[in-house]
PDB file of N, CA and C in Angstrom:
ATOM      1  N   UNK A   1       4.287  -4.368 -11.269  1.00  0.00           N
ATOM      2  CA  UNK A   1       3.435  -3.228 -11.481  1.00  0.00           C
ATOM      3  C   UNK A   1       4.074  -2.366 -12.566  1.00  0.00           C
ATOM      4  N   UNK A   2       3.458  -2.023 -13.793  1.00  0.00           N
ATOM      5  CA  UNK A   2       3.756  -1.092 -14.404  1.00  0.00           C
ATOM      6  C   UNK A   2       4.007   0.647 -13.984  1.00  0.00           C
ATOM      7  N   UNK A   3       4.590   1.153 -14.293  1.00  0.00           N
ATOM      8  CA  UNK A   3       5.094   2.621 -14.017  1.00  0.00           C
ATOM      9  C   UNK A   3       4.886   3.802 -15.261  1.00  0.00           C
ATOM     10  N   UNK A   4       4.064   4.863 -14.756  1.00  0.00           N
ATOM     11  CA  UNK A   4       4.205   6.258 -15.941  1.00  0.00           C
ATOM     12  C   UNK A   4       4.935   6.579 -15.107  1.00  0.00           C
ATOM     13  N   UNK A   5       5.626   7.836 -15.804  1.00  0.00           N
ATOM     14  CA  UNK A   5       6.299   8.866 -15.259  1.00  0.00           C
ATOM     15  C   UNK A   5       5.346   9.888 -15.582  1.00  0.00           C
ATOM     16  N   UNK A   6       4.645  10.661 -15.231  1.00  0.00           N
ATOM     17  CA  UNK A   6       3.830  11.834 -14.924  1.00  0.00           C
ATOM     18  C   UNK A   6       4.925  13.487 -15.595  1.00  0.00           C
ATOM     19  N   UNK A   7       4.342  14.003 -16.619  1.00  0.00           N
ATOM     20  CA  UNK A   7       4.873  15.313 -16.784  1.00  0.00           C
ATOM     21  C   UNK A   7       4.626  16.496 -15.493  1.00  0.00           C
ATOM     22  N   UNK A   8       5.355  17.169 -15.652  1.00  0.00           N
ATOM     23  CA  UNK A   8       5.662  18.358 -14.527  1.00  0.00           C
ATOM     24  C   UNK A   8       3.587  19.050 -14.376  1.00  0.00           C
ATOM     25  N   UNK A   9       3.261  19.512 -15.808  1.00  0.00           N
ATOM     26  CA  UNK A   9       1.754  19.946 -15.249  1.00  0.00           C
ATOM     27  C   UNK A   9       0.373  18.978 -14.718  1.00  0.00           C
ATOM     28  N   UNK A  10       0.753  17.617 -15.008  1.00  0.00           N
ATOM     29  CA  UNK A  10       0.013  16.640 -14.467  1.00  0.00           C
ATOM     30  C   UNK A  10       0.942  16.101 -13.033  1.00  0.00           C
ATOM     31  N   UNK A  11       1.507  16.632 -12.647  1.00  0.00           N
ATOM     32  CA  UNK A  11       2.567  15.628 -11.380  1.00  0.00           C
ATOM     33  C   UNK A  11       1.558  17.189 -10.458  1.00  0.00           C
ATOM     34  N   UNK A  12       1.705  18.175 -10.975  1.00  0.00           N
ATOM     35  CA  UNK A  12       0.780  19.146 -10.012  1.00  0.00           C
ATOM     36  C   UNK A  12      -0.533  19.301  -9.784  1.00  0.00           C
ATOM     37  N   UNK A  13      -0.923  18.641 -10.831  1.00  0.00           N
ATOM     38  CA  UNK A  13      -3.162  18.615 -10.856  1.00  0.00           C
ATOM     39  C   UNK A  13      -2.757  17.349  -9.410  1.00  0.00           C
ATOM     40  N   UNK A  14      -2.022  16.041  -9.495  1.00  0.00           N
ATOM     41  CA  UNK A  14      -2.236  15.429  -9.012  1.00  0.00           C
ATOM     42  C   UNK A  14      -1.801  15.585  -7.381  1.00  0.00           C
ATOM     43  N   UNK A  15      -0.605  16.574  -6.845  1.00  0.00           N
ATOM     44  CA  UNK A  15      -0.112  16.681  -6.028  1.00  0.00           C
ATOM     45  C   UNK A  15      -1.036  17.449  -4.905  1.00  0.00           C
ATOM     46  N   UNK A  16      -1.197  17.032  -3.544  1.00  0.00           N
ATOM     47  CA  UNK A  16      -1.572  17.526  -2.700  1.00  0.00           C
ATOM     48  C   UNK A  16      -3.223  16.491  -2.894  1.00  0.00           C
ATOM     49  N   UNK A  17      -3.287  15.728  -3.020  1.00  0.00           N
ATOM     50  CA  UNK A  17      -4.635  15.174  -3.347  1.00  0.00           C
ATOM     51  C   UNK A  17      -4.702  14.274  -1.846  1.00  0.00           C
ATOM     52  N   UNK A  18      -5.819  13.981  -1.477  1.00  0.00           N
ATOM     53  CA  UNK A  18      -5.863  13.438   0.063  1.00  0.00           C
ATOM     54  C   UNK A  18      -6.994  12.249  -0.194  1.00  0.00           C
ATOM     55  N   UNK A  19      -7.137  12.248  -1.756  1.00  0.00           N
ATOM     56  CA  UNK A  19      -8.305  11.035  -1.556  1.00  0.00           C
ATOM     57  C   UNK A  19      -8.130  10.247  -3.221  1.00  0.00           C
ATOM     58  N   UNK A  20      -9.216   9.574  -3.550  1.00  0.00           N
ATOM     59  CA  UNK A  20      -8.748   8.689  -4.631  1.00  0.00           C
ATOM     60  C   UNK A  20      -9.368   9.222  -5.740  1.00  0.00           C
ATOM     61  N   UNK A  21      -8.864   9.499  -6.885  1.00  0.00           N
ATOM     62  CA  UNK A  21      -9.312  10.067  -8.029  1.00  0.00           C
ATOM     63  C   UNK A  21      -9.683   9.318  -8.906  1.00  0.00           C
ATOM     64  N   UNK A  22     -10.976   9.541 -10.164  1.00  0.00           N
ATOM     65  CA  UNK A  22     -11.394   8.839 -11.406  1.00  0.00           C
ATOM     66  C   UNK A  22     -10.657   9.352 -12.433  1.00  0.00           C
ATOM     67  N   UNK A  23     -10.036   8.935 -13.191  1.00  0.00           N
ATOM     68  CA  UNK A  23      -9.018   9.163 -14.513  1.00  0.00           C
ATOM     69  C   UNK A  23     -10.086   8.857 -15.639  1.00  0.00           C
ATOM     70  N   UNK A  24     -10.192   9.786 -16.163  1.00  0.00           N
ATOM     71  CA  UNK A  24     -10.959   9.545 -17.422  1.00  0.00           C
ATOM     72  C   UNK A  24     -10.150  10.164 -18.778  1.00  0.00           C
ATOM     73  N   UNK A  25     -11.013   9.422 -20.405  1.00  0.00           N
ATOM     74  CA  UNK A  25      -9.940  10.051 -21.390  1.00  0.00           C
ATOM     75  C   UNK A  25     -10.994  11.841 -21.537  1.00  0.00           C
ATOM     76  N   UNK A  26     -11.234  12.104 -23.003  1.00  0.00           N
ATOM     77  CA  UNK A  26     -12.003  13.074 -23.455  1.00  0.00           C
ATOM     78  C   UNK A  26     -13.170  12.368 -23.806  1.00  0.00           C
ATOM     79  N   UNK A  27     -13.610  11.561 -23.788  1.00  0.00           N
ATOM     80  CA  UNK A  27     -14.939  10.983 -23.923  1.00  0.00           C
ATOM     81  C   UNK A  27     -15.739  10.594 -22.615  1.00  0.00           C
ATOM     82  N   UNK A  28     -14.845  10.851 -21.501  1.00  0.00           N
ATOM     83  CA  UNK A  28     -15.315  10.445 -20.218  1.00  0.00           C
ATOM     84  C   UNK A  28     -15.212   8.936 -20.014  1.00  0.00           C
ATOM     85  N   UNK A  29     -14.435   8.115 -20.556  1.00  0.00           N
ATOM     86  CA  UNK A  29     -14.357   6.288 -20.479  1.00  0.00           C
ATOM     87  C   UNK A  29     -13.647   6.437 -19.462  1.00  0.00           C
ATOM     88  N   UNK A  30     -13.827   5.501 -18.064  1.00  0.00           N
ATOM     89  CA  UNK A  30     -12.683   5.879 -16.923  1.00  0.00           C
ATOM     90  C   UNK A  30     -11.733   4.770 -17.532  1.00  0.00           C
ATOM     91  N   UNK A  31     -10.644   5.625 -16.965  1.00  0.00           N
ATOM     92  CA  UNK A  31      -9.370   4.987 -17.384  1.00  0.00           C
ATOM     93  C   UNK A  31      -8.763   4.066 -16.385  1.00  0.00           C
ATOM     94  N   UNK A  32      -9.127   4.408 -15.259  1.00  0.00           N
ATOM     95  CA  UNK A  32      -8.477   3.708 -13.842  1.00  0.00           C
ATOM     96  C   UNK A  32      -8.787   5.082 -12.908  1.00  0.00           C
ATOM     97  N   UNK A  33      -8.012   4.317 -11.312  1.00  0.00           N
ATOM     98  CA  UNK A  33      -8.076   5.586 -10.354  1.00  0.00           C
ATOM     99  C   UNK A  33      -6.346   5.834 -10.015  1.00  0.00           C
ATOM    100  N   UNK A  34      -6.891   6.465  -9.398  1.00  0.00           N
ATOM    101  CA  UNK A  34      -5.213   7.448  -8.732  1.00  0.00           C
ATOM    102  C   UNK A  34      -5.447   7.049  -7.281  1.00  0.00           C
ATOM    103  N   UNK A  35      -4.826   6.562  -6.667  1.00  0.00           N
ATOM    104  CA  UNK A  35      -4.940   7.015  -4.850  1.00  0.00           C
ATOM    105  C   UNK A  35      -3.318   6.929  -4.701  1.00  0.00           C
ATOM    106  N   UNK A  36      -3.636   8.195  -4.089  1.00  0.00           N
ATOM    107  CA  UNK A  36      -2.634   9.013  -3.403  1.00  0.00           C
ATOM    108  C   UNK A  36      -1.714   7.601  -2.422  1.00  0.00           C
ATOM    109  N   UNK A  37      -0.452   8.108  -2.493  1.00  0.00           N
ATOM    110  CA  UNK A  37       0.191   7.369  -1.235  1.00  0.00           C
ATOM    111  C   UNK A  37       0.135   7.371  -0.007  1.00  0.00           C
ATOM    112  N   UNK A  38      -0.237   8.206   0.226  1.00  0.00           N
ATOM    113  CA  UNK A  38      -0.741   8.729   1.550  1.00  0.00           C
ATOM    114  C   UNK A  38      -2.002   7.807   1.692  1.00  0.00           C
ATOM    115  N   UNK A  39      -2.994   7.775   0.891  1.00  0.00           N
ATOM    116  CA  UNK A  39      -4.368   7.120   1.357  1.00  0.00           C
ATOM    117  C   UNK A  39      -3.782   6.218   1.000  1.00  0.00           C
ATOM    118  N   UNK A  40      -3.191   5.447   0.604  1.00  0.00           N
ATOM    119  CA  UNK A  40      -2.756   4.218  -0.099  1.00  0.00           C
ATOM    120  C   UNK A  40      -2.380   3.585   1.526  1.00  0.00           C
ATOM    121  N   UNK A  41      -1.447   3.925   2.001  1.00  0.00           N
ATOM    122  CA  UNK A  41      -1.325   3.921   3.187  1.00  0.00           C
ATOM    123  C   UNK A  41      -2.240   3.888   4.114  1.00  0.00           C
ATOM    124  N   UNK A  42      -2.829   4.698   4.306  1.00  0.00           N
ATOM    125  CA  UNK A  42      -4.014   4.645   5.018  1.00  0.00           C
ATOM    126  C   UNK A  42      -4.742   3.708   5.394  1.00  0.00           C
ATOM    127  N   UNK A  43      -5.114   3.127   3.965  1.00  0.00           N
ATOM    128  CA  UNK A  43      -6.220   1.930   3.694  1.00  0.00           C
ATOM    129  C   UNK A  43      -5.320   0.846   3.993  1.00  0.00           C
ATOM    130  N   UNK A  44      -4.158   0.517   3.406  1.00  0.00           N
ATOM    131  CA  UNK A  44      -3.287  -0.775   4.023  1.00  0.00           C
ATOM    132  C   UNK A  44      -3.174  -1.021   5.303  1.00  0.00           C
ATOM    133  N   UNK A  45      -2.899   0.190   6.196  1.00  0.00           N
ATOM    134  CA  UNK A  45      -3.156  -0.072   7.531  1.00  0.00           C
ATOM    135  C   UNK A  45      -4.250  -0.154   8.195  1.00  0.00           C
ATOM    136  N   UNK A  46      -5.428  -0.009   7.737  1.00  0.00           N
ATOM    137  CA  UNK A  46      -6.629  -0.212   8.142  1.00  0.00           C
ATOM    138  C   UNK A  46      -6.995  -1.467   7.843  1.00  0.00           C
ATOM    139  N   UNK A  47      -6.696  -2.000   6.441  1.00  0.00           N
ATOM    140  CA  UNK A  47      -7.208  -3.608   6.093  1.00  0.00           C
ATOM    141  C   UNK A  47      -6.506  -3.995   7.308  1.00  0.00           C
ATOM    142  N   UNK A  48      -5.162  -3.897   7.417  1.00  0.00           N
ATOM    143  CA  UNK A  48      -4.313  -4.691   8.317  1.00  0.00           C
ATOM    144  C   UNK A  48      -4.746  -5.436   9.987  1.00  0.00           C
ATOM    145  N   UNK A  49      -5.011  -3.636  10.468  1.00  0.00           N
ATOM    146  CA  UNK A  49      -5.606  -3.745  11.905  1.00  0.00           C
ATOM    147  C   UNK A  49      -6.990  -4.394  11.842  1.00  0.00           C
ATOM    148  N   UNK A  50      -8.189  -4.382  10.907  1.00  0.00           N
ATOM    149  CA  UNK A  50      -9.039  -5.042  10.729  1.00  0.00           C
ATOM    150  C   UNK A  50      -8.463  -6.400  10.993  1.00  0.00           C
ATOM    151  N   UNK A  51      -7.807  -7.215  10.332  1.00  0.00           N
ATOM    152  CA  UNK A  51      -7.204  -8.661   9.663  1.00  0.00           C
ATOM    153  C   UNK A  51      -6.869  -9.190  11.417  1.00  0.00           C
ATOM    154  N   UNK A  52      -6.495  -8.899  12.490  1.00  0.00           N
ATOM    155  CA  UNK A  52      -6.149  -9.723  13.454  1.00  0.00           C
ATOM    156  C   UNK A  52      -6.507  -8.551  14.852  1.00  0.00           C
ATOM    157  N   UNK A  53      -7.523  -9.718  15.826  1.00  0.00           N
ATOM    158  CA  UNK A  53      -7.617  -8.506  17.025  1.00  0.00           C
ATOM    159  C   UNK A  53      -6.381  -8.473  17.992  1.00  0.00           C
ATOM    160  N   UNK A  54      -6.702  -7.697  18.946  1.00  0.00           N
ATOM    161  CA  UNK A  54      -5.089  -7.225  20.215  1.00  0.00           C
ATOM    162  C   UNK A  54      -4.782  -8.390  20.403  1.00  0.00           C
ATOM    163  N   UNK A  55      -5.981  -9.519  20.999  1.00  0.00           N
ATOM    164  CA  UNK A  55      -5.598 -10.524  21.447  1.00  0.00           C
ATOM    165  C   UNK A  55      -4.876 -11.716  20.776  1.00  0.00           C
ATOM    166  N   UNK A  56      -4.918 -11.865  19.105  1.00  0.00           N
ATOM    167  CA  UNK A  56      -4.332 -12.744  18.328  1.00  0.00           C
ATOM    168  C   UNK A  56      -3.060 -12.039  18.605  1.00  0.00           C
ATOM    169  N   UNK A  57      -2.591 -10.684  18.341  1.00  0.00           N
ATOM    170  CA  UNK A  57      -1.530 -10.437  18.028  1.00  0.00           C
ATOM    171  C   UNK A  57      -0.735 -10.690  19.362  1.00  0.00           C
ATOM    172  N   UNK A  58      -1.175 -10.320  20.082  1.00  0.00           N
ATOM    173  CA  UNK A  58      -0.660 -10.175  21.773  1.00  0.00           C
ATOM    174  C   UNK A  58      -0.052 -12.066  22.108  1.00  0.00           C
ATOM    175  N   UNK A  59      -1.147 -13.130  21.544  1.00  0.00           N
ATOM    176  CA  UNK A  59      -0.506 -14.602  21.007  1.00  0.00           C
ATOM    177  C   UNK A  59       0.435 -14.785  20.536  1.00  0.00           C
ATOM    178  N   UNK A  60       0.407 -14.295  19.618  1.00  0.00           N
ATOM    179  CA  UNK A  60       1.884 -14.486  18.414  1.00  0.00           C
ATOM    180  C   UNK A  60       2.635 -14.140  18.918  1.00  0.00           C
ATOM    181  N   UNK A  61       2.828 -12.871  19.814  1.00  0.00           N
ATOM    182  CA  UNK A  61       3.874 -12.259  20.293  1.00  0.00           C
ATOM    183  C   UNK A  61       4.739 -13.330  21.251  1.00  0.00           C
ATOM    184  N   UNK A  62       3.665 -13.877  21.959  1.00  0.00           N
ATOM    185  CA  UNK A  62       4.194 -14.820  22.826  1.00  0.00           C
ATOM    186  C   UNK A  62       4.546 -16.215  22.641  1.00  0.00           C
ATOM    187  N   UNK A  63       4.216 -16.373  21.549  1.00  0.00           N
ATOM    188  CA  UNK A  63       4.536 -18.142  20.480  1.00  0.00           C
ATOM    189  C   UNK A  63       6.490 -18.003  20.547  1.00  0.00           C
ATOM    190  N   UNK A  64       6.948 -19.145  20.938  1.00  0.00           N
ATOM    191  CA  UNK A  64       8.122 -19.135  21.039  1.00  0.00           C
ATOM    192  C   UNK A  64       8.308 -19.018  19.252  1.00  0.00           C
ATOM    193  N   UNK A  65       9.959 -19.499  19.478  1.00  0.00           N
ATOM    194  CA  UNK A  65      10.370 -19.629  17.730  1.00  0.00           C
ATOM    195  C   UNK A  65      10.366 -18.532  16.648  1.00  0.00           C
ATOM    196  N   UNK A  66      10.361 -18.313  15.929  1.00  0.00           N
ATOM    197  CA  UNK A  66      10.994 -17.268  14.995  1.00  0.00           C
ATOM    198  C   UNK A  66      11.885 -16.929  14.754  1.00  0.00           C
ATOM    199  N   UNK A  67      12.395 -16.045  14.020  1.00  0.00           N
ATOM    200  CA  UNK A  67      13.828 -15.874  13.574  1.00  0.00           C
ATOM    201  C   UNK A  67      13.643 -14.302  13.234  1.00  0.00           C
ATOM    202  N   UNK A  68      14.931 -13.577  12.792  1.00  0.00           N
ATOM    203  CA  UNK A  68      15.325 -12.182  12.479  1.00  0.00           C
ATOM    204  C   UNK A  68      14.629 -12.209  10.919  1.00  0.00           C
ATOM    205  N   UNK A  69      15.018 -11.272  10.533  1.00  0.00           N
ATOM    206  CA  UNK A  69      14.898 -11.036   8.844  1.00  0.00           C
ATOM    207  C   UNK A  69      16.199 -11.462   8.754  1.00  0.00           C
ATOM    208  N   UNK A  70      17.346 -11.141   9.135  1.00  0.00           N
ATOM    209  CA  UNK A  70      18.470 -12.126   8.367  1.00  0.00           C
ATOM    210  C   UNK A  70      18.477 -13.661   8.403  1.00  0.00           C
ATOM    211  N   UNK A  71      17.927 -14.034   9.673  1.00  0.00           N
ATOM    212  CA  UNK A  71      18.267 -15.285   9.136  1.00  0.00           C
ATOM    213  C   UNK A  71      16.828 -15.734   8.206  1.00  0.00           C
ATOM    214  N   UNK A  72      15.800 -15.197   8.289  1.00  0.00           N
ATOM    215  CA  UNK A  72      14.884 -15.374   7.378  1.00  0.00           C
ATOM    216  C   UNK A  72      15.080 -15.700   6.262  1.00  0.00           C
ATOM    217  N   UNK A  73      16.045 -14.122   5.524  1.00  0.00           N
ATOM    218  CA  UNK A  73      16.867 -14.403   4.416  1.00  0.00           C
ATOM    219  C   UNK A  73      17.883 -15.033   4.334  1.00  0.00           C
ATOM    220  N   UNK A  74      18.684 -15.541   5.613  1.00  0.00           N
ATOM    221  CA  UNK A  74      19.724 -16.740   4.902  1.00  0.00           C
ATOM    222  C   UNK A  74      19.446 -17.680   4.320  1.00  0.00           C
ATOM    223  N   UNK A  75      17.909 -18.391   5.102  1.00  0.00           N
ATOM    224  CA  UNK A  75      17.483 -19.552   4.691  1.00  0.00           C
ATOM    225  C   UNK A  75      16.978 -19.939   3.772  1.00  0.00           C
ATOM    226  N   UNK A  76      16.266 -18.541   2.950  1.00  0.00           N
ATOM    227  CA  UNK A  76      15.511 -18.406   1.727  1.00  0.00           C
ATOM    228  C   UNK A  76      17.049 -18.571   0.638  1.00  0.00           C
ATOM    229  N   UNK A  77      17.637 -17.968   0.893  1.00  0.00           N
ATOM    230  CA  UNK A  77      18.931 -17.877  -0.052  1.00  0.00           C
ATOM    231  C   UNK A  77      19.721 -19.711  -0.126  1.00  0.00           C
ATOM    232  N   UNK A  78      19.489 -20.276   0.852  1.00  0.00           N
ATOM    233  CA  UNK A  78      19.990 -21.563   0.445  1.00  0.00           C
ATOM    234  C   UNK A  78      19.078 -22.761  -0.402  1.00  0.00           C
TER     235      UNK A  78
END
């Protein structure tokens, strides 16, 4: 993902924002959107809980086998 760094009077138009914004230039061409981290969040956890019901997850839980994140990553590392 590419990165701006935002100047101090645009880091404040944008701060405190609770929803997703249209970026446009001076001609009005949209440029892209803005969503906040916060909604950014939001929406990831919503696709998420959508993506599997209680009962799949409540399955998995109980599927033997798996491993930690370390050894996850040991194994990826060999």
């Amino acid at each position: 993902m590419n990165k701006i760094v935002v100047d101090p009077p645009l880091r404040s138009r944008l701060d405190n924002l609770d929803s997703r914004l249209e970026l446009c230039d001076q001609s009005g061409r949209v440029l892209g959107y803005f969503v906040p981290a916060s909604e950014q969040r939001r929406l990831l956890y919503a696709w998420a809980q959508a993506e599997f019901t209680d009962e799949e997850i409540k399955c998995a839980r109980q599927e033997p086998g798996g491993m930690t994140i370390a050894e996850l990553l040991a194994d990826l590392a060999d």
